[in-house]
C-alpha atoms as a PDB file:
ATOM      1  CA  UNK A   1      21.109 -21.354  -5.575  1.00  0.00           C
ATOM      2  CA  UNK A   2      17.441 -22.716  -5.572  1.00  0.00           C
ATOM      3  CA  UNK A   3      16.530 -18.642  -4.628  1.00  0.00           C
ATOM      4  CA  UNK A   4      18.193 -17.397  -7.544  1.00  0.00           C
ATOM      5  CA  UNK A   5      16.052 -19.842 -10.007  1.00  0.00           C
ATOM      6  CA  UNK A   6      13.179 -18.862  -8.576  1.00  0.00           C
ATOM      7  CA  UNK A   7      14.037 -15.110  -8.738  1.00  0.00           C
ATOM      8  CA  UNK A   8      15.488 -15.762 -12.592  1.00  0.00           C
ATOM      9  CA  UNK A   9      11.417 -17.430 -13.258  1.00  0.00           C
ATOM     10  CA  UNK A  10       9.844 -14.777 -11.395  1.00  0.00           C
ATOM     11  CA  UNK A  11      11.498 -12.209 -13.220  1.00  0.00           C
ATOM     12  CA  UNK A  12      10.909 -13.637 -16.539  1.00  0.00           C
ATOM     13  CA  UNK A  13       7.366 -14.616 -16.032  1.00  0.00           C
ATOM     14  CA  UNK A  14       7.011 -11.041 -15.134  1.00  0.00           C
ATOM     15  CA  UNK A  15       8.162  -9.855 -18.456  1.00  0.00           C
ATOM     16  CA  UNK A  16       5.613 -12.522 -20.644  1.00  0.00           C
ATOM     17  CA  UNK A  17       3.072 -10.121 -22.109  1.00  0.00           C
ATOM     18  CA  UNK A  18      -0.842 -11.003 -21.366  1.00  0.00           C
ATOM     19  CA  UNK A  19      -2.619 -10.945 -24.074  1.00  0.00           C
ATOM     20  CA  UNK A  20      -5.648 -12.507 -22.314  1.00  0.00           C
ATOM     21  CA  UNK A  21      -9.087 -10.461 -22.856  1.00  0.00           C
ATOM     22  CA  UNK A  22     -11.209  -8.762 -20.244  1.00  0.00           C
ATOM     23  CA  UNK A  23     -10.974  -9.196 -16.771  1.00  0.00           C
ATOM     24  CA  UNK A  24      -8.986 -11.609 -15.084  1.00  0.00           C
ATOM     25  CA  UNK A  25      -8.527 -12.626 -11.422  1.00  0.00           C
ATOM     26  CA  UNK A  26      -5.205 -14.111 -11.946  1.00  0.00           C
ATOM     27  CA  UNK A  27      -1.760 -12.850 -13.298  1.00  0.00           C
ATOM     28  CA  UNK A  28       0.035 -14.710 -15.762  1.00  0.00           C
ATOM     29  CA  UNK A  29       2.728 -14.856 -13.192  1.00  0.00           C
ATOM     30  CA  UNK A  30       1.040 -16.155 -10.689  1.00  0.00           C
ATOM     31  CA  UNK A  31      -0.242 -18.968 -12.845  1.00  0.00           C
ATOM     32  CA  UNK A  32       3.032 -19.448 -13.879  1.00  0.00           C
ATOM     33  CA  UNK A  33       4.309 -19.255 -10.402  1.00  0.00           C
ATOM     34  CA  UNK A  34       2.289 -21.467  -9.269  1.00  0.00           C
ATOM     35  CA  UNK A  35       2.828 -24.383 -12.043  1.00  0.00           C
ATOM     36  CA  UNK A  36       6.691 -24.510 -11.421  1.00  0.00           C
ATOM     37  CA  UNK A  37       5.671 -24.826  -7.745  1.00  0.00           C
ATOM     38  CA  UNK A  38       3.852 -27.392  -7.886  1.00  0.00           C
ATOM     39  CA  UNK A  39       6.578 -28.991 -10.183  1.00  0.00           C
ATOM     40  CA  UNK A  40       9.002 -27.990  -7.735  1.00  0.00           C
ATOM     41  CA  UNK A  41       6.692 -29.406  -4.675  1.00  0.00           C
ATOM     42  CA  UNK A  42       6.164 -32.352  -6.269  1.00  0.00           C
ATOM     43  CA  UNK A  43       2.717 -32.444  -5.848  1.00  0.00           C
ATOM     44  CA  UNK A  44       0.804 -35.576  -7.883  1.00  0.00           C
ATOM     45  CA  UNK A  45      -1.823 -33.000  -8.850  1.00  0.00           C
ATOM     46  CA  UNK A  46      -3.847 -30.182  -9.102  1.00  0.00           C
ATOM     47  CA  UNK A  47      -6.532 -31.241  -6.330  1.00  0.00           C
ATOM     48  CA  UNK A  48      -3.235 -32.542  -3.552  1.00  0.00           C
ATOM     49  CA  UNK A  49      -1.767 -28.875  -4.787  1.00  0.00           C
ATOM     50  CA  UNK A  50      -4.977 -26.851  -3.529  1.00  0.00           C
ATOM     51  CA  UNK A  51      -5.470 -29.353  -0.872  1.00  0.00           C
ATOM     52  CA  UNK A  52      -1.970 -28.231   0.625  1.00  0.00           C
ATOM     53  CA  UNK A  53      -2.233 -24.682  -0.184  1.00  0.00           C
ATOM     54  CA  UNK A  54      -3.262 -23.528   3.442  1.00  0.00           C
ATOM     55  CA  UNK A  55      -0.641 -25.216   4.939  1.00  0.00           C
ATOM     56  CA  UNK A  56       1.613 -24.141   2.136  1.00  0.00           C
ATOM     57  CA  UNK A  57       0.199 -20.908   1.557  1.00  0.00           C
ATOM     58  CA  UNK A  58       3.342 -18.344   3.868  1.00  0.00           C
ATOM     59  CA  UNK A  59       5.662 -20.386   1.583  1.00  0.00           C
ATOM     60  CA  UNK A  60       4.044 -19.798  -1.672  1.00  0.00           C
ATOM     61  CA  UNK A  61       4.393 -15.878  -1.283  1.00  0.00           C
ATOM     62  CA  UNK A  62       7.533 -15.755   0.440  1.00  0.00           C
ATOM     63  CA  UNK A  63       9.653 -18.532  -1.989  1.00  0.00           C
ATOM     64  CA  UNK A  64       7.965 -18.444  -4.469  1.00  0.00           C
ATOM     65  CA  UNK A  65       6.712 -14.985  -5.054  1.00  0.00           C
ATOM     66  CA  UNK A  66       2.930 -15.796  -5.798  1.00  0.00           C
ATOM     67  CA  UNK A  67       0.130 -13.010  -4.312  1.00  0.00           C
ATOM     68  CA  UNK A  68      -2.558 -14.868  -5.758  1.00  0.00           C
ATOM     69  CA  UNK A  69      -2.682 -18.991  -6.138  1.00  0.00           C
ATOM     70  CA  UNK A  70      -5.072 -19.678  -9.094  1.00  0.00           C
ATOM     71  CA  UNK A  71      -7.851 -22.196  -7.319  1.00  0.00           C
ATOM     72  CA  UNK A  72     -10.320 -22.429 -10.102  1.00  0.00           C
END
């Protein structure tokens, strides 16, 4: 069940238009990704989210579908 809500937010974050100008690093999906994972992780904050992210990082592109974790 927990698959399928992540598939249903990856899907739909895929579908959000960018309207962000000039180059960017990150996808709006991946940011978006990567906030409801660190909801979902329950992670106190931004810095113990990044801190983890090497230990985390197989899990973060396999469950939850992210090729690129925004670290900046």
């Amino acid at each position: 069940m927990y698959d399928q809500l992540v598939e249903i937010l990856s899907e739909s974050f895929r579908k959000v238009p960018d309207h962000r100008q000039g180059s960017t690093e990150y996808s709006l999906h991946d940011c978006s990704m990567s906030a409801f994972s660190m909801f979902a992780l329950k992670d106190p904050s931004s810095l113990s989210f990044m801190s983890n992210y090497a230990a985390r990082k197989d899990n973060l592109t396999q469950v939850f579908k992210i090729n690129k974790v925004p670290s900046k």
